[in-house]
PDB file of N, CA and C in Angstrom:
ATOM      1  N   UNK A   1     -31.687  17.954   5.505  1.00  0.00           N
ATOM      2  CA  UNK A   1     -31.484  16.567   5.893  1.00  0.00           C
ATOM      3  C   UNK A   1     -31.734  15.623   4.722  1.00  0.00           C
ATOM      4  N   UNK A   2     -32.680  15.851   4.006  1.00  0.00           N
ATOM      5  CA  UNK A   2     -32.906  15.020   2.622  1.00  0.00           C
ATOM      6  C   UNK A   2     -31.865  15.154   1.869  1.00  0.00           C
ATOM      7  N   UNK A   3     -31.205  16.155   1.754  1.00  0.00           N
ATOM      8  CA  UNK A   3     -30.173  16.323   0.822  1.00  0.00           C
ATOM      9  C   UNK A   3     -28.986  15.144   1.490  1.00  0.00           C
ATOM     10  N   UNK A   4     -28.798  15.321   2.622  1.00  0.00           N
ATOM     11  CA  UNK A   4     -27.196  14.670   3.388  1.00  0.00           C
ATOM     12  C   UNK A   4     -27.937  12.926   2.922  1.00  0.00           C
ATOM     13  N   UNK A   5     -29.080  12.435   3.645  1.00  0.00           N
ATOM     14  CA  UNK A   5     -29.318  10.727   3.399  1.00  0.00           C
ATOM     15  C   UNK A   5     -29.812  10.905   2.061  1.00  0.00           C
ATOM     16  N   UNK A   6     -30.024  11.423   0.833  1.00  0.00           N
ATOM     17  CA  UNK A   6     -30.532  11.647  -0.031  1.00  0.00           C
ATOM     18  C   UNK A   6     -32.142  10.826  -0.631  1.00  0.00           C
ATOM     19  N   UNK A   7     -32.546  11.203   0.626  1.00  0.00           N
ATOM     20  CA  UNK A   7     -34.027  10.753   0.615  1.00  0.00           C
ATOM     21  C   UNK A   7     -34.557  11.405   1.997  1.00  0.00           C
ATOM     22  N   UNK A   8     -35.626  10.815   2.616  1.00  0.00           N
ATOM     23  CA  UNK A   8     -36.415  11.192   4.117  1.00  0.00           C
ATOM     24  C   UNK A   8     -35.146  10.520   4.712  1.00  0.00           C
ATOM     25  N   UNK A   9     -35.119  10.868   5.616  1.00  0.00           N
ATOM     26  CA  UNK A   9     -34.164  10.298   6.841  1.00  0.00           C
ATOM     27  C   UNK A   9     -34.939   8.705   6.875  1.00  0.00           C
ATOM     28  N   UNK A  10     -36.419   8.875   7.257  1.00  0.00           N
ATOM     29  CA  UNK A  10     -36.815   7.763   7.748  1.00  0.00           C
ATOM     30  C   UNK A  10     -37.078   6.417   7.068  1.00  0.00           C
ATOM     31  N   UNK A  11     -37.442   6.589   5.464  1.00  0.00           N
ATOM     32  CA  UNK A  11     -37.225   5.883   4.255  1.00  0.00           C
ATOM     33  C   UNK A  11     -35.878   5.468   4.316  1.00  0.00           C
ATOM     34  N   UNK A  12     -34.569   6.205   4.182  1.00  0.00           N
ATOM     35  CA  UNK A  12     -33.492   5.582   3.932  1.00  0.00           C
ATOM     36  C   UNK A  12     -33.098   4.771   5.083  1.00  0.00           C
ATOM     37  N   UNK A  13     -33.632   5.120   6.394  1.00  0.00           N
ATOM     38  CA  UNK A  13     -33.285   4.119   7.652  1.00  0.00           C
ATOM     39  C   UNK A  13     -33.875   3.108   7.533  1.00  0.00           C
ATOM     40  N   UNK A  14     -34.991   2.769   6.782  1.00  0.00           N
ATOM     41  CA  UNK A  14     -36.024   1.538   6.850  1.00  0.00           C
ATOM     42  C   UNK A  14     -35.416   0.809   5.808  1.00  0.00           C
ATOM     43  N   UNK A  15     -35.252   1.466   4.463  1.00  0.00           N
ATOM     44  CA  UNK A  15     -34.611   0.968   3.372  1.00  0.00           C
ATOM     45  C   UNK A  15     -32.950   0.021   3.657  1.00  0.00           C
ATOM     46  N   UNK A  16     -32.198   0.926   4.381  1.00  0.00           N
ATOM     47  CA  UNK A  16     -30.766   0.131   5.241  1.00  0.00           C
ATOM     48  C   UNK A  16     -31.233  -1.112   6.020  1.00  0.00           C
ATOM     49  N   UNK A  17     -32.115  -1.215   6.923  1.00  0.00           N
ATOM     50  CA  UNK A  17     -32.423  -2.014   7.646  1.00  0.00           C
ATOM     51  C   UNK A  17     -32.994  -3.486   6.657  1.00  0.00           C
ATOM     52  N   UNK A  18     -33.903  -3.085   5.858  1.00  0.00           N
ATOM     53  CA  UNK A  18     -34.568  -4.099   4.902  1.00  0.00           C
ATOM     54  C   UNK A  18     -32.862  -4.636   4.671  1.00  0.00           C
ATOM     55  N   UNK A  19     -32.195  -3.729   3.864  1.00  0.00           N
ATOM     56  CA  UNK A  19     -31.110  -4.383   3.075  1.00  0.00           C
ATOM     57  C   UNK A  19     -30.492  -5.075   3.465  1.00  0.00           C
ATOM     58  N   UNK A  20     -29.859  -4.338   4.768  1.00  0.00           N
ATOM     59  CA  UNK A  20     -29.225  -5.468   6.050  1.00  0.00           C
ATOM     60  C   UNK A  20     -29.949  -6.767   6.487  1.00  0.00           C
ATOM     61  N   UNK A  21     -31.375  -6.782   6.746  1.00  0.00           N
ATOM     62  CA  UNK A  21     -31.797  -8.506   7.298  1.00  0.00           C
ATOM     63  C   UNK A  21     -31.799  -9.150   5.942  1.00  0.00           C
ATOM     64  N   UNK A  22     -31.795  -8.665   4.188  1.00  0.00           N
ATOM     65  CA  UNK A  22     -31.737  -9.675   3.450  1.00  0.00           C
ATOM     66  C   UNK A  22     -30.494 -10.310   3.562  1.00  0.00           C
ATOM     67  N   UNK A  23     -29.166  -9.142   3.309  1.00  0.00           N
ATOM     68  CA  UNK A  23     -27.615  -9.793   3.407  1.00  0.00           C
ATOM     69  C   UNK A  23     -27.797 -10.744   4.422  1.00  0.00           C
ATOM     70  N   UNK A  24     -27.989 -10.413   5.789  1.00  0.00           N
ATOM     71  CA  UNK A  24     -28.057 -11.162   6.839  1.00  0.00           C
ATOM     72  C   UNK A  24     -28.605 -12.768   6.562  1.00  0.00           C
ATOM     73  N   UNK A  25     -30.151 -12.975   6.270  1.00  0.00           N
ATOM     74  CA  UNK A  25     -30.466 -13.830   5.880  1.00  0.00           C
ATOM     75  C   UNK A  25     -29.329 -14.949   4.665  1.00  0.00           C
ATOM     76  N   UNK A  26     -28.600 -13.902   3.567  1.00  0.00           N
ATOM     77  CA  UNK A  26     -28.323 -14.571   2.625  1.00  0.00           C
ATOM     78  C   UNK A  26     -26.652 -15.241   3.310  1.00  0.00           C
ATOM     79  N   UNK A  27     -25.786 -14.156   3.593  1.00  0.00           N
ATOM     80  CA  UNK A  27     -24.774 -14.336   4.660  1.00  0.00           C
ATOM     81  C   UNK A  27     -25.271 -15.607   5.458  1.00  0.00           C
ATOM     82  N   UNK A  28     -26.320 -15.904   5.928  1.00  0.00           N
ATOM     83  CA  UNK A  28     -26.409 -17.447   7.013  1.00  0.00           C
ATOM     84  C   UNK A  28     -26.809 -18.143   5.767  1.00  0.00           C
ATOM     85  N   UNK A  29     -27.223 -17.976   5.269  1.00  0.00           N
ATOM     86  CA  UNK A  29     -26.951 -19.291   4.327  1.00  0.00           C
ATOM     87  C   UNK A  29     -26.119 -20.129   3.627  1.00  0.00           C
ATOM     88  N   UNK A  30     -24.841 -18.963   3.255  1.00  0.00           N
ATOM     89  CA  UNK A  30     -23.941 -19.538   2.553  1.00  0.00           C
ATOM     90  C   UNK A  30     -23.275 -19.877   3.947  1.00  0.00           C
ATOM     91  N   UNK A  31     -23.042 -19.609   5.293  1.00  0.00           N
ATOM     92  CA  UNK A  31     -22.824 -19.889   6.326  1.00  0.00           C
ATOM     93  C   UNK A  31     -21.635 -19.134   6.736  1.00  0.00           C
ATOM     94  N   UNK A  32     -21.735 -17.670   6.544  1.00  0.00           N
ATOM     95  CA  UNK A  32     -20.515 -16.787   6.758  1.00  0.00           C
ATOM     96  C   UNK A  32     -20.928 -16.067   7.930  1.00  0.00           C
ATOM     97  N   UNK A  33     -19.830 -15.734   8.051  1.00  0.00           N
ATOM     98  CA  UNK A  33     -19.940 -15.028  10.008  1.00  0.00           C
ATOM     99  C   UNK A  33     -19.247 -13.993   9.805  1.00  0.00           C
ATOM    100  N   UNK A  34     -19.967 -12.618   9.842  1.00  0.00           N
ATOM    101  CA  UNK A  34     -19.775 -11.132   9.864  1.00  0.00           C
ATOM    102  C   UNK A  34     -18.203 -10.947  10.521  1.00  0.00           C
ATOM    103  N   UNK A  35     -18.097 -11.685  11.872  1.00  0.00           N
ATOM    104  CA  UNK A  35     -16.980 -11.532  12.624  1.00  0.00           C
ATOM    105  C   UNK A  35     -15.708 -12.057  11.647  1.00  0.00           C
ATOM    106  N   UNK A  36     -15.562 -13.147  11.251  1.00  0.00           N
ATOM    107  CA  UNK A  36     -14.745 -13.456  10.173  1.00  0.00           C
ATOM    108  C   UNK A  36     -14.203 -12.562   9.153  1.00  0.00           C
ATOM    109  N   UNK A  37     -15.677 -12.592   8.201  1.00  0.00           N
ATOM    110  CA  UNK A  37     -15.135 -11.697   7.464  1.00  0.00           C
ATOM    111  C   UNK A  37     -14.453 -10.015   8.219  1.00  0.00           C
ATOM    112  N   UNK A  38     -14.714  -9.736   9.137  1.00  0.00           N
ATOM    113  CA  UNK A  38     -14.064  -8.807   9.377  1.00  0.00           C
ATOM    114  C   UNK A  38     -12.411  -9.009   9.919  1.00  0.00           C
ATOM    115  N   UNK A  39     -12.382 -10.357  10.429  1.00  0.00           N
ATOM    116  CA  UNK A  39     -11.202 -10.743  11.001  1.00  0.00           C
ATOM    117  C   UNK A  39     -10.155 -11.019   9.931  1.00  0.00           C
ATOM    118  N   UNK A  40     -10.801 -11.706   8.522  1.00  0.00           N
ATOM    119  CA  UNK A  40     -10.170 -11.972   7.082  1.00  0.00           C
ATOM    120  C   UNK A  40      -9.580 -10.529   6.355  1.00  0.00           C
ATOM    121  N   UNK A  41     -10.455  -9.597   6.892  1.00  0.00           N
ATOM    122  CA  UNK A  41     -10.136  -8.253   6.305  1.00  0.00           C
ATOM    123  C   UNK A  41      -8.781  -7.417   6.757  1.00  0.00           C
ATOM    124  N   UNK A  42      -8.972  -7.926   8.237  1.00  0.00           N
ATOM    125  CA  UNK A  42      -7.644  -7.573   9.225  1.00  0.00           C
ATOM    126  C   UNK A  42      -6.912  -8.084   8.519  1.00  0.00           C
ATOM    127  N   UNK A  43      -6.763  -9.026   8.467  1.00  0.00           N
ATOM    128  CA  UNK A  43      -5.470  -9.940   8.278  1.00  0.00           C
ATOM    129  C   UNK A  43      -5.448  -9.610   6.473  1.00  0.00           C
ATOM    130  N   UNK A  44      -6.308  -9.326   6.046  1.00  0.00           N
ATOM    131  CA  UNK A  44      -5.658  -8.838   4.070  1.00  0.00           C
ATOM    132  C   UNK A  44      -4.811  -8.003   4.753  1.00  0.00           C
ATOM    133  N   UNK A  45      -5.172  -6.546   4.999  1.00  0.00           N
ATOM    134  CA  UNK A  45      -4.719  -4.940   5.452  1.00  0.00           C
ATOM    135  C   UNK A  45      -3.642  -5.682   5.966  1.00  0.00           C
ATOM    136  N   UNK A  46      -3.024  -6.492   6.794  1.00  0.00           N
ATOM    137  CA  UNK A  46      -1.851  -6.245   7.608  1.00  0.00           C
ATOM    138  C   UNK A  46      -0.879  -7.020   6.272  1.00  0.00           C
ATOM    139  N   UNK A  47      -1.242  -8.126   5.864  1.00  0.00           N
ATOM    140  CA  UNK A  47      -0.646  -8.902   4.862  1.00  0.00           C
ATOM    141  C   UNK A  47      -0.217  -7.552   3.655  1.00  0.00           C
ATOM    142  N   UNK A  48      -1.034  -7.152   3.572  1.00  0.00           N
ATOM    143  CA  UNK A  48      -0.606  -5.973   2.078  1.00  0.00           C
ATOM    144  C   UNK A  48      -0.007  -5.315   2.793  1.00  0.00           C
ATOM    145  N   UNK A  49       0.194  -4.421   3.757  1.00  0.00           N
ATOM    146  CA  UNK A  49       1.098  -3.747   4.395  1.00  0.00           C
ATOM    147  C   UNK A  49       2.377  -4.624   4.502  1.00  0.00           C
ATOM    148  N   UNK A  50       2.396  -5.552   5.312  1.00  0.00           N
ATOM    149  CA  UNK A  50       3.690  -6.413   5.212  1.00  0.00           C
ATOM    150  C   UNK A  50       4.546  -6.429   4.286  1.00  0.00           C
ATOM    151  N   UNK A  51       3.376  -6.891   3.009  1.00  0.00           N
ATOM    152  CA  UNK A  51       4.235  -6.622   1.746  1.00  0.00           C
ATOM    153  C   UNK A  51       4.963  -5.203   1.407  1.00  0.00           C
ATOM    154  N   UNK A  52       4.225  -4.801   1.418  1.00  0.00           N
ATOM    155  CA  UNK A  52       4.556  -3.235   0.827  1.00  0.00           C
ATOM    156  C   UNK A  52       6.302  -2.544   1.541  1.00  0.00           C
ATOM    157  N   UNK A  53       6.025  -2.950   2.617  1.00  0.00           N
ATOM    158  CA  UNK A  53       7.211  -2.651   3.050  1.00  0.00           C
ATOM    159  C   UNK A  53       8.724  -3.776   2.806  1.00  0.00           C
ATOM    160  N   UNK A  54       8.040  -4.806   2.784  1.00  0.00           N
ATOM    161  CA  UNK A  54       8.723  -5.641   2.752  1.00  0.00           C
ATOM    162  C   UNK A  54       9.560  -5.701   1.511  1.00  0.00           C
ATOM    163  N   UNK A  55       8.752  -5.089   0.678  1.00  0.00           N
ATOM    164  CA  UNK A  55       9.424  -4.537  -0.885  1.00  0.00           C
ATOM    165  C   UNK A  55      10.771  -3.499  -0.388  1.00  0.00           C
ATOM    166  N   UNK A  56      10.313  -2.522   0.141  1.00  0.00           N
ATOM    167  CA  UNK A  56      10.639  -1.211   0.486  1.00  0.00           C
ATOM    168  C   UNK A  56      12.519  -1.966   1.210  1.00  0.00           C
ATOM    169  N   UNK A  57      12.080  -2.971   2.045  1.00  0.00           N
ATOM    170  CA  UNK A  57      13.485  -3.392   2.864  1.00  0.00           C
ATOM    171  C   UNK A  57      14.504  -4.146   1.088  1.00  0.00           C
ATOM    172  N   UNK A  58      13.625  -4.857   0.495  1.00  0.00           N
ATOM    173  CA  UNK A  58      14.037  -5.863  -0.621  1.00  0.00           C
ATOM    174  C   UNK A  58      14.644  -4.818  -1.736  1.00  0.00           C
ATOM    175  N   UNK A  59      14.514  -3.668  -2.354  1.00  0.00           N
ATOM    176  CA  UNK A  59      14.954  -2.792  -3.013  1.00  0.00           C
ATOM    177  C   UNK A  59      16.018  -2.407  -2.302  1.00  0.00           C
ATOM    178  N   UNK A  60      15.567  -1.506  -0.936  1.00  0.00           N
ATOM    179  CA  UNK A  60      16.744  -1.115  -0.312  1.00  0.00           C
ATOM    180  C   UNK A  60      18.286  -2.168  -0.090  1.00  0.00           C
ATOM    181  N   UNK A  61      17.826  -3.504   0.005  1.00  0.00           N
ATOM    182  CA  UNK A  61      18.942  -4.043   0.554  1.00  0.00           C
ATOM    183  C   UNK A  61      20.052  -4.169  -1.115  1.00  0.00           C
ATOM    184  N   UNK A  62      19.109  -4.338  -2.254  1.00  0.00           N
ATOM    185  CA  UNK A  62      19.859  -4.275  -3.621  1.00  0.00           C
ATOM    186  C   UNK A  62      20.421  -3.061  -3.956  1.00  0.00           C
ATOM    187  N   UNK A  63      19.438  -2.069  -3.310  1.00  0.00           N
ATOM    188  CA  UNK A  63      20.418  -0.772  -3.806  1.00  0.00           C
ATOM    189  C   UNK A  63      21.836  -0.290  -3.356  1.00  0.00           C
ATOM    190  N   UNK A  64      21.803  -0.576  -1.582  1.00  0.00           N
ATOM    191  CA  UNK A  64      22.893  -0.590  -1.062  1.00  0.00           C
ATOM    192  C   UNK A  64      24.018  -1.658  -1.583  1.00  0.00           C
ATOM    193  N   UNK A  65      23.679  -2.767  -1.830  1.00  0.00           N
ATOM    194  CA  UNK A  65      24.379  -3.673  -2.580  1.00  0.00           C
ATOM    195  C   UNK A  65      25.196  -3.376  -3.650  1.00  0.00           C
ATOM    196  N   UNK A  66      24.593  -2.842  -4.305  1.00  0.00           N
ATOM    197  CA  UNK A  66      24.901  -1.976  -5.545  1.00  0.00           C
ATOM    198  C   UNK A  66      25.669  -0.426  -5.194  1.00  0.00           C
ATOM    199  N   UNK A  67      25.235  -0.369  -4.436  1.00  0.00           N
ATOM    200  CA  UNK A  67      25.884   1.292  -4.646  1.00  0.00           C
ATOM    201  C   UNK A  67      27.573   1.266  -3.544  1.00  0.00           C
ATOM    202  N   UNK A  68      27.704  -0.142  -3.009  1.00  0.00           N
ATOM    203  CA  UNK A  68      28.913  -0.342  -2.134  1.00  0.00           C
ATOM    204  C   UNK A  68      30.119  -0.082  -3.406  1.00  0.00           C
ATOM    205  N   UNK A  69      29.415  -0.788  -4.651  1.00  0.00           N
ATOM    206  CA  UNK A  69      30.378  -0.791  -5.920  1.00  0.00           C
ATOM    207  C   UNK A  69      30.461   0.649  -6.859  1.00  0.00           C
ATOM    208  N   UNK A  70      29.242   0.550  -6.870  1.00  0.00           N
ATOM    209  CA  UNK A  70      28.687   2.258  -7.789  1.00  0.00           C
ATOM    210  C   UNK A  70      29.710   3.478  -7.338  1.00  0.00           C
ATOM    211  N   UNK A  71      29.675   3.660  -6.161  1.00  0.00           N
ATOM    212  CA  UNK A  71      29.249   5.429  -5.506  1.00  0.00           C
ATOM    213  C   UNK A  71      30.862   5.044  -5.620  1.00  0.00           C
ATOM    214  N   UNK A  72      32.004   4.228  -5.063  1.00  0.00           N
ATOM    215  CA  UNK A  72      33.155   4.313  -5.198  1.00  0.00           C
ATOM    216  C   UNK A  72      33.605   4.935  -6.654  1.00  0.00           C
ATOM    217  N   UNK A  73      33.480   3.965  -7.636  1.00  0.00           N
ATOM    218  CA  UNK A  73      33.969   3.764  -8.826  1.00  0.00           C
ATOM    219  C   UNK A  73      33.551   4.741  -8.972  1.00  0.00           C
ATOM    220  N   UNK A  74      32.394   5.526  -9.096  1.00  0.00           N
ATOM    221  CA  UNK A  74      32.095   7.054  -9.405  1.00  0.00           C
ATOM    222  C   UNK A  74      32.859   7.933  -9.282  1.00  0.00           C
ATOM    223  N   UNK A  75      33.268   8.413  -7.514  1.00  0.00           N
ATOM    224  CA  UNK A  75      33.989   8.933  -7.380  1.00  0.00           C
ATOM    225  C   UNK A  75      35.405   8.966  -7.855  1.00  0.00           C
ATOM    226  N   UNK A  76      35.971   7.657  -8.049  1.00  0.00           N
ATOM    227  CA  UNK A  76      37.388   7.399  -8.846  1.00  0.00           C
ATOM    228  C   UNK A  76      37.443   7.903  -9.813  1.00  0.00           C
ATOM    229  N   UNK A  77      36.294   7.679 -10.867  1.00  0.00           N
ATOM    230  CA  UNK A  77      36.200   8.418 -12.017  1.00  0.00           C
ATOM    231  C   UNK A  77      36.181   9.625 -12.446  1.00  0.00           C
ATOM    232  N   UNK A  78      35.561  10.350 -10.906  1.00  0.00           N
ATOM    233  CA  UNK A  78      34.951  11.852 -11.085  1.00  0.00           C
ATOM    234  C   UNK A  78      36.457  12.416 -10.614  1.00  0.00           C
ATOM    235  N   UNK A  79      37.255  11.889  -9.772  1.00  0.00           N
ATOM    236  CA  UNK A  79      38.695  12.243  -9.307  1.00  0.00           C
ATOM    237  C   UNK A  79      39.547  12.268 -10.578  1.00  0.00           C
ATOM    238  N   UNK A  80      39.714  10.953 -11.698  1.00  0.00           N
ATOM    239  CA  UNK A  80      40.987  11.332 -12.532  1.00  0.00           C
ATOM    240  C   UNK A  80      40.275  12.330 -13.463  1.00  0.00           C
ATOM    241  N   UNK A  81      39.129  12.351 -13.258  1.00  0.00           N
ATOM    242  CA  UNK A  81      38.307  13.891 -14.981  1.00  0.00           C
ATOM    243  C   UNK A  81      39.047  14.329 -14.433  1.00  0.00           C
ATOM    244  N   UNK A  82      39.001  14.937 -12.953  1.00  0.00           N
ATOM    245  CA  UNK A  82      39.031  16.230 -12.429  1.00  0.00           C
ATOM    246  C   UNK A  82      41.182  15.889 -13.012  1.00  0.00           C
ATOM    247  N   UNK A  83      41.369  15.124 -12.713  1.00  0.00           N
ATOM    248  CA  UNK A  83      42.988  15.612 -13.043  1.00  0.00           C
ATOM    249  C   UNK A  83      43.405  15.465 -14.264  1.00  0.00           C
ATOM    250  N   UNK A  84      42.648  14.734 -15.264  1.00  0.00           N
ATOM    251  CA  UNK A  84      42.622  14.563 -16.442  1.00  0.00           C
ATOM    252  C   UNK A  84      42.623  16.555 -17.230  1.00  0.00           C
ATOM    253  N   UNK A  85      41.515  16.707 -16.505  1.00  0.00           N
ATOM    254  CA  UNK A  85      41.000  18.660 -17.209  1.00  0.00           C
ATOM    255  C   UNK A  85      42.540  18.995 -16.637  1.00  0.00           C
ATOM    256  N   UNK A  86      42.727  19.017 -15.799  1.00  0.00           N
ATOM    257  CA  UNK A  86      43.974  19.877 -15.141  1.00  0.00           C
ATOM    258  C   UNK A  86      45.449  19.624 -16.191  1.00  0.00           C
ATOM    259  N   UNK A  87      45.655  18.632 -16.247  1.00  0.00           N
ATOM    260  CA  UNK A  87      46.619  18.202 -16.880  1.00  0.00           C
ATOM    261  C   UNK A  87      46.452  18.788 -18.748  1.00  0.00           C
ATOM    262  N   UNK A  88      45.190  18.743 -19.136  1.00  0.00           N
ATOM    263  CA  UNK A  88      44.902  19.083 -20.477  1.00  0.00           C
ATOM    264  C   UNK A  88      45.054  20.647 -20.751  1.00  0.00           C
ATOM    265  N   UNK A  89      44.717  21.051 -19.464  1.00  0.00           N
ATOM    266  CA  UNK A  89      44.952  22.687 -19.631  1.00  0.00           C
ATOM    267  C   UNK A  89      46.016  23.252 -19.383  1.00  0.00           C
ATOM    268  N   UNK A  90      46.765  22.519 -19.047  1.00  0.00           N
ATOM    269  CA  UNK A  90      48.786  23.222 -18.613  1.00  0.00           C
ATOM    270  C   UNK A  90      49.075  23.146 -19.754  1.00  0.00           C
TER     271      UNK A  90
END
């Protein structure tokens, strides 16, 4: 058990507790509310997610954009090689 809390169990529970009523104390002073900050945290996590994907739609919509022109002309190109070789080898 000393090994897992890396001390007495009962030291590191007393030690957490001390730590917690100082934050606590210092947290009401600057006048922050635990609930907040947890509610501010929600709302980062969903905001960075938003983004993240929101990238994911913003690439995709340029790539398709791009490739309406690309993937044709490719193929046109890859069609006259192909008759271009044919014609070079008769």
């Amino acid at each position: 058990m000393d090994k897992f809390f890396g001390g007495s169990p009962l030291y590191v529970l007393l030690r957490l507790a001390l730590i917690s009523l100082v934050l606590g104390v210092a947290m009401a002073a600057f006048n922050l509310d635990a609930f907040a900050l947890v509610r501010k945290l929600k709302e980062l996590i969903h905001y960075v997610y938003s983004l993240g994907f929101d990238a994911f739609a913003w690439v995709g919509e340029y790539f398709l954009l791009g490739a309406v022109i690309v993937f044709p002309v490719w193929l046109l190109l890859r069609l006259f090689a192909i008759g271009k070789e044919k014609t070079n080898k008769d």
